[in-house]
PDB file of N, CA and C in Angstrom:
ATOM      1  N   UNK A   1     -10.329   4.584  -5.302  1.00  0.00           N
ATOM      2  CA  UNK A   1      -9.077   5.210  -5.670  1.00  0.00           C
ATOM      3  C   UNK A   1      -8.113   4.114  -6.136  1.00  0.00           C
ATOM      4  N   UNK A   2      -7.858   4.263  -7.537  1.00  0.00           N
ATOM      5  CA  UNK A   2      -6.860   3.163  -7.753  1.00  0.00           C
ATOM      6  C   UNK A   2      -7.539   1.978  -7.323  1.00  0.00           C
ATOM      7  N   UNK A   3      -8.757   1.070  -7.868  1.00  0.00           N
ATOM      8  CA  UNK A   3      -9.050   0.195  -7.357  1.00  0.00           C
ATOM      9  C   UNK A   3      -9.581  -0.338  -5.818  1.00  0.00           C
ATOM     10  N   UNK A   4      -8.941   0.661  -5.034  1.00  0.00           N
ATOM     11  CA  UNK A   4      -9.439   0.319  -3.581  1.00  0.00           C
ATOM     12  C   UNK A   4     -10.420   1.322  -3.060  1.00  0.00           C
ATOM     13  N   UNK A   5     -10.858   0.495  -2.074  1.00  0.00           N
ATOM     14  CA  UNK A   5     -11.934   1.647  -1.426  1.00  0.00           C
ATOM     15  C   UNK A   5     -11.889   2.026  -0.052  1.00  0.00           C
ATOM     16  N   UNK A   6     -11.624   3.128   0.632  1.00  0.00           N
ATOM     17  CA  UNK A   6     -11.777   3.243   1.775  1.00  0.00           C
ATOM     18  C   UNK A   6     -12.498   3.874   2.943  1.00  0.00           C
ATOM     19  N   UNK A   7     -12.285   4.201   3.924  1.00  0.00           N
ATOM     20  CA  UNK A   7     -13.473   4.909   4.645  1.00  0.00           C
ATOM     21  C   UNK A   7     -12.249   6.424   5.045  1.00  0.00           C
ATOM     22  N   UNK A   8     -10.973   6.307   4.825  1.00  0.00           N
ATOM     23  CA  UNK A   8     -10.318   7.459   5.272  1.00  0.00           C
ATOM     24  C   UNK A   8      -8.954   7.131   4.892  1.00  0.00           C
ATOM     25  N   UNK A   9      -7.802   8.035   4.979  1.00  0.00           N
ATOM     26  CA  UNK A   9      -6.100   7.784   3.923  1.00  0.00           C
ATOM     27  C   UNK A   9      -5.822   6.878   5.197  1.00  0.00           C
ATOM     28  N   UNK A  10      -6.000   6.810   6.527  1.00  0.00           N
ATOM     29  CA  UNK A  10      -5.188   5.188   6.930  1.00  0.00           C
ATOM     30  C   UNK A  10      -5.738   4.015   6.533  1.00  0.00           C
ATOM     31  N   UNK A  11      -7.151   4.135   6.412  1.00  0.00           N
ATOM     32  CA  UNK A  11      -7.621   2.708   6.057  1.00  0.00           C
ATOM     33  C   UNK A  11      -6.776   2.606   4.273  1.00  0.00           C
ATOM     34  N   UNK A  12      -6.707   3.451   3.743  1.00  0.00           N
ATOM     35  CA  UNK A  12      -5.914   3.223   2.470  1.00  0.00           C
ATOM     36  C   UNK A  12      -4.144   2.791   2.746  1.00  0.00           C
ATOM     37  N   UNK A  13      -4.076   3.070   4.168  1.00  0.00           N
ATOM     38  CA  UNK A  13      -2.530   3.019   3.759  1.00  0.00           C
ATOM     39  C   UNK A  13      -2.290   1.610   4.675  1.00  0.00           C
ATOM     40  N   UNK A  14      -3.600   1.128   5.335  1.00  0.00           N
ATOM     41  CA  UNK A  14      -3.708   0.059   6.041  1.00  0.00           C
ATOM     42  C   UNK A  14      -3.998  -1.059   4.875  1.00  0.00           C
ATOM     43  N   UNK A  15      -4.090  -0.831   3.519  1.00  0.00           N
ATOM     44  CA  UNK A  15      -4.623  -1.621   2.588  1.00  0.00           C
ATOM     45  C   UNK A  15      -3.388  -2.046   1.436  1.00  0.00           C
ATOM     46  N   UNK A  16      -2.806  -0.986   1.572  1.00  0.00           N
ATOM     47  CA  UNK A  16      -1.692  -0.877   0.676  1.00  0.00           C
ATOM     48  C   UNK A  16      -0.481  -1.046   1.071  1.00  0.00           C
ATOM     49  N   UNK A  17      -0.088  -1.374   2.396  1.00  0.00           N
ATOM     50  CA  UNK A  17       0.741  -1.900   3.048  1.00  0.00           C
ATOM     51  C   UNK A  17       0.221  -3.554   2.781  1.00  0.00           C
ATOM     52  N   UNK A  18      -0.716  -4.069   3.409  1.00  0.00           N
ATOM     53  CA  UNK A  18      -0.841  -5.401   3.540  1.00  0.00           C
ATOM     54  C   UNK A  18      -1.081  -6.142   2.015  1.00  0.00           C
ATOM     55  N   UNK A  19      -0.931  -4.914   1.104  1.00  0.00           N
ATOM     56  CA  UNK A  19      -0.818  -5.461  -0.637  1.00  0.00           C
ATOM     57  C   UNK A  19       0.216  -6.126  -0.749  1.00  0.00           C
ATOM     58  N   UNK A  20      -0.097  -7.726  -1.393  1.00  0.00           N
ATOM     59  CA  UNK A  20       1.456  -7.763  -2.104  1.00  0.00           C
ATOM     60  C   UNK A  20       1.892  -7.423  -3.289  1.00  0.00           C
ATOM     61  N   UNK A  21       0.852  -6.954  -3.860  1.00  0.00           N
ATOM     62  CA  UNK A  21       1.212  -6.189  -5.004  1.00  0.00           C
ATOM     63  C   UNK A  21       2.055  -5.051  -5.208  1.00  0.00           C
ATOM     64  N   UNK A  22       1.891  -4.355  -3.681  1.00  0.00           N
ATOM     65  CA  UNK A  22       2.432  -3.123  -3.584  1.00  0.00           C
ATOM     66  C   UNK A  22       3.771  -3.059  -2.900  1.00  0.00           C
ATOM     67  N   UNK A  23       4.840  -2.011  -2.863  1.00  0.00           N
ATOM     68  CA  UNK A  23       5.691  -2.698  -2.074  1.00  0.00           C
ATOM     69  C   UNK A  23       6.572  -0.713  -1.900  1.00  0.00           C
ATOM     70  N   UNK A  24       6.786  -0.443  -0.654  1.00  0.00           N
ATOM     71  CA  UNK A  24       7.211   0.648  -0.606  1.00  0.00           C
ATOM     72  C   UNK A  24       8.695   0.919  -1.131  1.00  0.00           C
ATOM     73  N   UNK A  25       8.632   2.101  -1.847  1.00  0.00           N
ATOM     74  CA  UNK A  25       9.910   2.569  -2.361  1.00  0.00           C
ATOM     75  C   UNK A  25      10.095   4.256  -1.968  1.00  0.00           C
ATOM     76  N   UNK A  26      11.319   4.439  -1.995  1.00  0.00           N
ATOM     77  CA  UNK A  26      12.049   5.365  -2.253  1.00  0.00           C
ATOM     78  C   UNK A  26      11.048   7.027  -1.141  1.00  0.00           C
ATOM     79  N   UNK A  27      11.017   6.643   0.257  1.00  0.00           N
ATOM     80  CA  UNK A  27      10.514   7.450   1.187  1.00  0.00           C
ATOM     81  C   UNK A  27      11.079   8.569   1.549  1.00  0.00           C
ATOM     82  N   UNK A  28      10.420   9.398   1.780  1.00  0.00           N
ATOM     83  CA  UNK A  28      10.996  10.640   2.099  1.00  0.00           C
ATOM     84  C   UNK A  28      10.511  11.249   2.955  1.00  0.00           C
ATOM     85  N   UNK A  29      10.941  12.172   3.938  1.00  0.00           N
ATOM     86  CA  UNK A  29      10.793  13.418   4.834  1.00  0.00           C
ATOM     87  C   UNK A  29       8.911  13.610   5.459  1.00  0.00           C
ATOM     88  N   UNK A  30       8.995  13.687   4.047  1.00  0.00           N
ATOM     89  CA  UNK A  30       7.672  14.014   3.347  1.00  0.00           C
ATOM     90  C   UNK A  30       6.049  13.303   3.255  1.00  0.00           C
ATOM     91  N   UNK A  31       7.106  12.023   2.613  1.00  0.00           N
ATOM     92  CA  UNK A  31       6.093  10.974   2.021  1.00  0.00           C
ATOM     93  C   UNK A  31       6.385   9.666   2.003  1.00  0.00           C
ATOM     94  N   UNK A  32       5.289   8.600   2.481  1.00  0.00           N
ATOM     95  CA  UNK A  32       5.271   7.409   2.120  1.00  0.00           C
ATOM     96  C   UNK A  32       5.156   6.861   1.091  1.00  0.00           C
ATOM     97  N   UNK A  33       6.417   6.572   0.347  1.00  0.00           N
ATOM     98  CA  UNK A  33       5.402   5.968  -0.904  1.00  0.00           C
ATOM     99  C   UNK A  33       5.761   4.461  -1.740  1.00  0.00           C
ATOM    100  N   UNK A  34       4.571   4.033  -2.221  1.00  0.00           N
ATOM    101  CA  UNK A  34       4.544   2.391  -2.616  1.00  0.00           C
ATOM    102  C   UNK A  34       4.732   2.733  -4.081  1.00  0.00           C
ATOM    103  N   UNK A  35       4.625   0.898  -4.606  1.00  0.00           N
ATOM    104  CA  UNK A  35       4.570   1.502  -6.327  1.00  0.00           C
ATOM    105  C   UNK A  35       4.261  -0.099  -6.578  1.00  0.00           C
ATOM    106  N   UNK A  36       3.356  -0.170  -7.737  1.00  0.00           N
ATOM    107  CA  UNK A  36       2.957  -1.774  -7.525  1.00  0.00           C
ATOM    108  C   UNK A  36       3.949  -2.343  -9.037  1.00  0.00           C
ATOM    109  N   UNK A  37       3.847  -3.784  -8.774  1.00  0.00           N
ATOM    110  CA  UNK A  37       5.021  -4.218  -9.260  1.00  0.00           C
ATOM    111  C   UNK A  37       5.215  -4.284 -10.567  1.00  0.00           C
ATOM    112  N   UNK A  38       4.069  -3.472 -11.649  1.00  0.00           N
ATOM    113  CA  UNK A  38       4.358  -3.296 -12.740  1.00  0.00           C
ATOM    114  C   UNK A  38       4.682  -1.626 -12.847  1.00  0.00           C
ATOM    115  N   UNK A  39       4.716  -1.015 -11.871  1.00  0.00           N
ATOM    116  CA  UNK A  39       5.323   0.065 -11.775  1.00  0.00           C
ATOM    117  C   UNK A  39       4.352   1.413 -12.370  1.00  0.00           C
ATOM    118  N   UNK A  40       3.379   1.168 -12.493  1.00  0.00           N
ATOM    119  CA  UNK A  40       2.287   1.407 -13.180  1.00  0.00           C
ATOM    120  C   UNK A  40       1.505   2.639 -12.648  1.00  0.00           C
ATOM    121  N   UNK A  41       1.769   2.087 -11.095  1.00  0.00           N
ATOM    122  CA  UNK A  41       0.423   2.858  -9.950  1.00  0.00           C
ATOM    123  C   UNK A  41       1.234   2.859  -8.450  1.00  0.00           C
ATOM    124  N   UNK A  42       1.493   4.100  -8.201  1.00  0.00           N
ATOM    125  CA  UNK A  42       2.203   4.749  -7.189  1.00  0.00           C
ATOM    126  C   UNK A  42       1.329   5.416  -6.658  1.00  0.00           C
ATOM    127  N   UNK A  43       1.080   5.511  -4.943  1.00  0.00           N
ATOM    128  CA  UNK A  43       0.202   5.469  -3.518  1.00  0.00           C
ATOM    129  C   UNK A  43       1.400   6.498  -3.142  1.00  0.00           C
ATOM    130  N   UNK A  44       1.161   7.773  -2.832  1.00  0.00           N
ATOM    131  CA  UNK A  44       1.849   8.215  -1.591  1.00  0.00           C
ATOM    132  C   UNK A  44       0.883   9.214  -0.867  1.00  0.00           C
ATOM    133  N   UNK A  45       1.930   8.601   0.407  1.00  0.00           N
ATOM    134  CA  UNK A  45       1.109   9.107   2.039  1.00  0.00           C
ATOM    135  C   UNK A  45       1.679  10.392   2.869  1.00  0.00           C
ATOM    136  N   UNK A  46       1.009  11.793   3.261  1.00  0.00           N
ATOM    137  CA  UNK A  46       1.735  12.248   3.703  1.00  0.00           C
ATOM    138  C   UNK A  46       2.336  11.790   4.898  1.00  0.00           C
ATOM    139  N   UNK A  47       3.389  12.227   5.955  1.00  0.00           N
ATOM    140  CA  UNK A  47       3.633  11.858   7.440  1.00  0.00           C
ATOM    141  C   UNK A  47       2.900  13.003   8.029  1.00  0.00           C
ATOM    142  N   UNK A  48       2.841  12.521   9.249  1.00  0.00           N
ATOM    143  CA  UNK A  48       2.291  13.020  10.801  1.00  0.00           C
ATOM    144  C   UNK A  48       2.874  14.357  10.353  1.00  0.00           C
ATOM    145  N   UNK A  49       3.857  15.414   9.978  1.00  0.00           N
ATOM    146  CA  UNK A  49       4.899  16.471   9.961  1.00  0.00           C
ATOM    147  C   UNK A  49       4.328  17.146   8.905  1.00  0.00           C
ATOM    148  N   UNK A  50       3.518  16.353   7.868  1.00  0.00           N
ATOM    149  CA  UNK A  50       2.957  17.304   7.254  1.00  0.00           C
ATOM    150  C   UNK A  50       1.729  18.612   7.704  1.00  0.00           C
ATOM    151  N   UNK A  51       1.871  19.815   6.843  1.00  0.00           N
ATOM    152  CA  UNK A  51       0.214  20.184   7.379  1.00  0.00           C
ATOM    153  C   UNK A  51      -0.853  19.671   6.364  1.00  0.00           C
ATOM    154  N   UNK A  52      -0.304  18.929   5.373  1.00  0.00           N
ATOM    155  CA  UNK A  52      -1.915  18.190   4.706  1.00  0.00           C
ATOM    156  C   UNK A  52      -1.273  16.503   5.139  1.00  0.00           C
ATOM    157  N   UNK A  53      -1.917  16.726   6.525  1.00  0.00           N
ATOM    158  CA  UNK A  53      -1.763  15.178   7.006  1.00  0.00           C
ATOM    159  C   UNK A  53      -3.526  15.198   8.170  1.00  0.00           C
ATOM    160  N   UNK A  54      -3.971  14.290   7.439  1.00  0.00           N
ATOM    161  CA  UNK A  54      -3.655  13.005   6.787  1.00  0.00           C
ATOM    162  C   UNK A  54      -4.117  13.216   5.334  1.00  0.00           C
ATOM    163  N   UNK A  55      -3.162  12.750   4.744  1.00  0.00           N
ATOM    164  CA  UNK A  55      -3.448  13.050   2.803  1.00  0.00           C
ATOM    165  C   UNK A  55      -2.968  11.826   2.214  1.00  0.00           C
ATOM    166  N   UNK A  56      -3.557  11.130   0.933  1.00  0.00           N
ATOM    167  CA  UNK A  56      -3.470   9.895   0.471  1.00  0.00           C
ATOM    168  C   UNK A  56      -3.449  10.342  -1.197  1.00  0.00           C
ATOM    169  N   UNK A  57      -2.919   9.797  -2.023  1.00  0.00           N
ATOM    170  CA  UNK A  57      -2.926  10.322  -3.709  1.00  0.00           C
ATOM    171  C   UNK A  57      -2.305   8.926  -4.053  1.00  0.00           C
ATOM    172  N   UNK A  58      -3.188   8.739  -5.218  1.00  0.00           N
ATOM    173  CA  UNK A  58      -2.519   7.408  -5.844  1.00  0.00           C
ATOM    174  C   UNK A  58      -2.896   7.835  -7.513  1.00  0.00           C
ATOM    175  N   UNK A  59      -1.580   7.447  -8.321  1.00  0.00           N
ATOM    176  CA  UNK A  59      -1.580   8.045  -9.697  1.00  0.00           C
ATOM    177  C   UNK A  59      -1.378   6.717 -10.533  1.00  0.00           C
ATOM    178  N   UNK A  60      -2.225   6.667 -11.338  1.00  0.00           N
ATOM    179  CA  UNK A  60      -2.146   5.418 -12.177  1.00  0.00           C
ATOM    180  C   UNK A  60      -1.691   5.127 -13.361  1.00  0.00           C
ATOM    181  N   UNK A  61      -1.027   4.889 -14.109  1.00  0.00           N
ATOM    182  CA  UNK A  61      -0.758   4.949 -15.606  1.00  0.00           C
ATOM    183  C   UNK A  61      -1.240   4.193 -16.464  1.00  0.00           C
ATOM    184  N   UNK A  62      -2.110   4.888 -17.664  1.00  0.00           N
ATOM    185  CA  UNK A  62      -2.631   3.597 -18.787  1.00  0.00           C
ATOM    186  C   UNK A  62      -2.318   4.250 -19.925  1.00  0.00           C
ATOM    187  N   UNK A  63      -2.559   3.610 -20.866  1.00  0.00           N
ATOM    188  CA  UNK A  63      -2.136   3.783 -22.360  1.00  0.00           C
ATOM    189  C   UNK A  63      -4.105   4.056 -22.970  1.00  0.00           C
ATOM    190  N   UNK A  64      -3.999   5.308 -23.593  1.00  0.00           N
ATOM    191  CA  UNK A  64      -5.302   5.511 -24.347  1.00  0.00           C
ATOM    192  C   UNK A  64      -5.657   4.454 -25.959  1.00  0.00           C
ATOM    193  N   UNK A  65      -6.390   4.558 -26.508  1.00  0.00           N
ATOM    194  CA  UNK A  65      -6.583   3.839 -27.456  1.00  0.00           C
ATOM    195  C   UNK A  65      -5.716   3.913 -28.527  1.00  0.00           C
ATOM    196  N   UNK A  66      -4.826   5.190 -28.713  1.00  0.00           N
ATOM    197  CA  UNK A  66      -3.717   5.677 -29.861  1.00  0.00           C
ATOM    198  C   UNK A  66      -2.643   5.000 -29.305  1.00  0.00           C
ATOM    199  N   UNK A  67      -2.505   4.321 -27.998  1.00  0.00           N
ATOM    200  CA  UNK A  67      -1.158   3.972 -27.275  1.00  0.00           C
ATOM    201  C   UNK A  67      -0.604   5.241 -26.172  1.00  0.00           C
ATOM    202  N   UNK A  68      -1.196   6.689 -26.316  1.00  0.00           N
ATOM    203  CA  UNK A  68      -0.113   7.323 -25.823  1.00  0.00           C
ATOM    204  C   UNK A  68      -0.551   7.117 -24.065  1.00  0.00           C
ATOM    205  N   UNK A  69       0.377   7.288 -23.457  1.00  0.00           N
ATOM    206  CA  UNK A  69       0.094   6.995 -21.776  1.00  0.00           C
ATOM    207  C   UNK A  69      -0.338   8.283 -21.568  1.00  0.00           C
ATOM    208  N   UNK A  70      -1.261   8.104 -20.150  1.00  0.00           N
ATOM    209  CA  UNK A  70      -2.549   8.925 -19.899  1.00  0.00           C
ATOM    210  C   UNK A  70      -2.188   8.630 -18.125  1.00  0.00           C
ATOM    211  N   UNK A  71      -1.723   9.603 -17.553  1.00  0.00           N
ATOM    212  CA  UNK A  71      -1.611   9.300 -16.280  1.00  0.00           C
ATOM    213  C   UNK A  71      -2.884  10.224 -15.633  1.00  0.00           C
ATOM    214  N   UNK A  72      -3.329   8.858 -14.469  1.00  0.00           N
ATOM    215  CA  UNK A  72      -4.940   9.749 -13.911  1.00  0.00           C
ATOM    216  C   UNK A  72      -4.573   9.571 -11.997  1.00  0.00           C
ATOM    217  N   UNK A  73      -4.451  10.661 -11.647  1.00  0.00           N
ATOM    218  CA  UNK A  73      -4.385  11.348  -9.815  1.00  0.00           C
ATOM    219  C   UNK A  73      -5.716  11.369  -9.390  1.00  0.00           C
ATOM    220  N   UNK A  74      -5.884  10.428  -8.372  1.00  0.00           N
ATOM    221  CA  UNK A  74      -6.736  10.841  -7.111  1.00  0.00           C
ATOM    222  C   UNK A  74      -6.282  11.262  -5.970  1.00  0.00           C
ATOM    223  N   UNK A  75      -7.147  12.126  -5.361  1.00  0.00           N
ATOM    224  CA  UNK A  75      -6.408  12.750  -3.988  1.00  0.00           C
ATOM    225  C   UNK A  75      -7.259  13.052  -3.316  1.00  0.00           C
ATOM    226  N   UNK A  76      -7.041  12.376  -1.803  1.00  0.00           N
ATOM    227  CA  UNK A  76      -8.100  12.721  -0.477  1.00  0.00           C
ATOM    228  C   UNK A  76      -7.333  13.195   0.764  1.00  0.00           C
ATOM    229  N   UNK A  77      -7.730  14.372   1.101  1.00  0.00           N
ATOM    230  CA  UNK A  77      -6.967  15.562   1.790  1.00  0.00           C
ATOM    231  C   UNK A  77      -7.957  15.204   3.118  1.00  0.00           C
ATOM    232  N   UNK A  78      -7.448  14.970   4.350  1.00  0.00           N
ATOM    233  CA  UNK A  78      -8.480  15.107   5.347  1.00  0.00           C
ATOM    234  C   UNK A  78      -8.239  16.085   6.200  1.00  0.00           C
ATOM    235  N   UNK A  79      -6.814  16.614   6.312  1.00  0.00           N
ATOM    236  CA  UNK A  79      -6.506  18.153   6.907  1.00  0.00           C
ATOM    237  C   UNK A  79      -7.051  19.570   6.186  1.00  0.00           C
ATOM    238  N   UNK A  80      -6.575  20.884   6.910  1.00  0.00           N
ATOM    239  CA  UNK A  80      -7.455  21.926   6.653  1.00  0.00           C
ATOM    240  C   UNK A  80      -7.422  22.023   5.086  1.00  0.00           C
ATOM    241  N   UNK A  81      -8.291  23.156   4.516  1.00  0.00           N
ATOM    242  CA  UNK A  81      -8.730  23.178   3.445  1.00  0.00           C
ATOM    243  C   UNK A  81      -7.434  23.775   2.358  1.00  0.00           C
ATOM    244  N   UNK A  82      -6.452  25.096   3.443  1.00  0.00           N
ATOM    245  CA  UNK A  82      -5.537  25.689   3.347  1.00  0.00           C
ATOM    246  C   UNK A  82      -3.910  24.230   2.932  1.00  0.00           C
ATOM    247  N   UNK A  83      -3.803  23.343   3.524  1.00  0.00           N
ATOM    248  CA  UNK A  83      -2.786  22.666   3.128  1.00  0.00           C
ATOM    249  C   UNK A  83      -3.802  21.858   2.479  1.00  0.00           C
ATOM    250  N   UNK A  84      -4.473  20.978   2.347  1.00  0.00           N
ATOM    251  CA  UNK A  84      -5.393  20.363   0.921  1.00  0.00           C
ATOM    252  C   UNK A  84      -4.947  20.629  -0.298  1.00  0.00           C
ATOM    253  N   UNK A  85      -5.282  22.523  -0.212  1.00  0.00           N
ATOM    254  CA  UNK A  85      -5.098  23.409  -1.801  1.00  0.00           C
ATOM    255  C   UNK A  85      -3.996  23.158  -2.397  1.00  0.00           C
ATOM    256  N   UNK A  86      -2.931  23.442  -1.153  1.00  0.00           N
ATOM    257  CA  UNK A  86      -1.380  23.714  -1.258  1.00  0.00           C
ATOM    258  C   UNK A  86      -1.259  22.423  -1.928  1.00  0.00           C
ATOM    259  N   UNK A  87      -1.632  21.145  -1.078  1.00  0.00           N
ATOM    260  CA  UNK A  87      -0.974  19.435  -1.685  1.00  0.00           C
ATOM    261  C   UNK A  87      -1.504  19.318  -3.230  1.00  0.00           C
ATOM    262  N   UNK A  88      -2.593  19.483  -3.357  1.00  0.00           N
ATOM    263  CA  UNK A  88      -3.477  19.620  -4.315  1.00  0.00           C
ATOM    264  C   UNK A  88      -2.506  20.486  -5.848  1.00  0.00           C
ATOM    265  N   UNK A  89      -1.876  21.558  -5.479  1.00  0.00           N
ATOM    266  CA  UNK A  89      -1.493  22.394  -6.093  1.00  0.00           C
ATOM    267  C   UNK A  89       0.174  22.034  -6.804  1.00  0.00           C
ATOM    268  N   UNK A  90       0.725  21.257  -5.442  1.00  0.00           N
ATOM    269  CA  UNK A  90       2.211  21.012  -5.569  1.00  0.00           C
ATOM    270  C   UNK A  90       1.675  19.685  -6.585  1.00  0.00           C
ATOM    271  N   UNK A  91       1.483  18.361  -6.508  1.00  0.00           N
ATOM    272  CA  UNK A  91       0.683  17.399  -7.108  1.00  0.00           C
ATOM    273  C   UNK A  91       0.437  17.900  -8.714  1.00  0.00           C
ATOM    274  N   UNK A  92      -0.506  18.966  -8.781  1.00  0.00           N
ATOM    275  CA  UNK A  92      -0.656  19.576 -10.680  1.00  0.00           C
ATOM    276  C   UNK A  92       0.602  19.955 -11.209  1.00  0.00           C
ATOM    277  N   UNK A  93       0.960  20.271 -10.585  1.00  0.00           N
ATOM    278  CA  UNK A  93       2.839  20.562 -11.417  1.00  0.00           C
ATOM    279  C   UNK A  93       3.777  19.661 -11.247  1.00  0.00           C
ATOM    280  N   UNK A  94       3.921  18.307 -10.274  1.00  0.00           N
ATOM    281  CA  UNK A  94       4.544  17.121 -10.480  1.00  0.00           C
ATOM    282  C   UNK A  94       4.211  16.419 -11.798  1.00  0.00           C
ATOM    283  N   UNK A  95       2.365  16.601 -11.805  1.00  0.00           N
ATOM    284  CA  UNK A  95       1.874  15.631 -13.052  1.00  0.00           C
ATOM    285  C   UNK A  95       1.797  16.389 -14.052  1.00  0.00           C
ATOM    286  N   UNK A  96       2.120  17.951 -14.107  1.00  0.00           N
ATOM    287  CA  UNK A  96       2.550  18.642 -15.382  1.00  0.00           C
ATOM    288  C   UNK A  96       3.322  17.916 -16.008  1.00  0.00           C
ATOM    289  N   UNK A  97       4.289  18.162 -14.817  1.00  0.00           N
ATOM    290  CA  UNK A  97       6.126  17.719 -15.218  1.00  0.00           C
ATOM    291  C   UNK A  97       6.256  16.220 -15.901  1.00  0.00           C
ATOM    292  N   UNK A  98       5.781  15.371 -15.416  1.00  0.00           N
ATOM    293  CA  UNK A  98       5.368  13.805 -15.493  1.00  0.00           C
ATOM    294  C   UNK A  98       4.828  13.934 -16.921  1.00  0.00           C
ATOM    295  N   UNK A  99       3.347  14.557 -17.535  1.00  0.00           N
ATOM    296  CA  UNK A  99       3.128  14.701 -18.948  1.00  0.00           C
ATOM    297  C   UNK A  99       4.322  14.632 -19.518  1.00  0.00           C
ATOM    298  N   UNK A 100       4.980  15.903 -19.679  1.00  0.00           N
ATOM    299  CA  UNK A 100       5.243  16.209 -20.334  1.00  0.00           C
ATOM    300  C   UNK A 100       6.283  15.617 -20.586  1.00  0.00           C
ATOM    301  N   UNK A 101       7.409  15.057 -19.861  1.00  0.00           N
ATOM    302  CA  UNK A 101       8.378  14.017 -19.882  1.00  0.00           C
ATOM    303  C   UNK A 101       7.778  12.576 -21.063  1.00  0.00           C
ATOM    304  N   UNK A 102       6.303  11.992 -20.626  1.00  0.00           N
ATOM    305  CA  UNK A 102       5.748  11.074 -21.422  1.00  0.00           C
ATOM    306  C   UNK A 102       5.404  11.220 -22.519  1.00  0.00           C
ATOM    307  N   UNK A 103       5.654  12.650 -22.989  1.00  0.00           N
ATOM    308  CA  UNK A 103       4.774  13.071 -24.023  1.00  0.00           C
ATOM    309  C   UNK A 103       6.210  13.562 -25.247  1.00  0.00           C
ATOM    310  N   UNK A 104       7.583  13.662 -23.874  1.00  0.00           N
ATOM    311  CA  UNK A 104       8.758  13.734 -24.946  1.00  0.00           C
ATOM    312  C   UNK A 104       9.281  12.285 -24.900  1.00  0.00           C
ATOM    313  N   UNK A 105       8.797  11.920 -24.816  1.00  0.00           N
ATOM    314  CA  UNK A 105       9.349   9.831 -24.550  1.00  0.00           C
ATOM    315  C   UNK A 105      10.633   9.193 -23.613  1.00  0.00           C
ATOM    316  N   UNK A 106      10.154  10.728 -22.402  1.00  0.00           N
ATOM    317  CA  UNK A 106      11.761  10.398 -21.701  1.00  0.00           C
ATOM    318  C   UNK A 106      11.485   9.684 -20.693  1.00  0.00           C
TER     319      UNK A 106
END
């Protein structure tokens, strides 16, 4: 995921903490989340309060061969199948939203 490999979302968030590449920003309620220092590739973690906890998603950004940016989501849900869907679901319409912003050059 994003370069790293793990056996479960703490060993990922045990990896991405001790990154210095990575460095946490802008946390919420919700979510832990890092962003590495070209700003490129953002890690967020749910908390203990979630019901898709323990959940890990890291979204990467690259540029395709035309130049246009191509953002690519991985996501590993280890709670029930029911909040998984839900995280899973909220996540496709962040990175709707995210397209389509990149795609108006905002």
């Amino acid at each position: 995921m994003c370069g790293l490999h793990g056996a479960d979302s703490h060993d990922f968030l045990r990896q991405v903490k001790a990154s210095t590449a990575l460095h946490r920003t802008q946390d919420s309620a919700r979510f832990e989340l890092f962003v590495s220092d070209d700003g490129l590739t953002l890690w967020v973690f749910t908390r203990p309060t979630e019901d898709a906890y323990p959940a890990v998603t890291c979204r990467r950004l690259n540029r395709d061969g035309q130049g246009h940016w191509i953002a690519k989501r991985s996501l590993r849900c280890e709670a029930g199948r029911i909040a998984c869907d839900s995280l899973v679901v909220e996540f496709q319409r962040l990175d709707e939203q995210f397209q389509r912003s990149l795609a108006d050059g905002k």
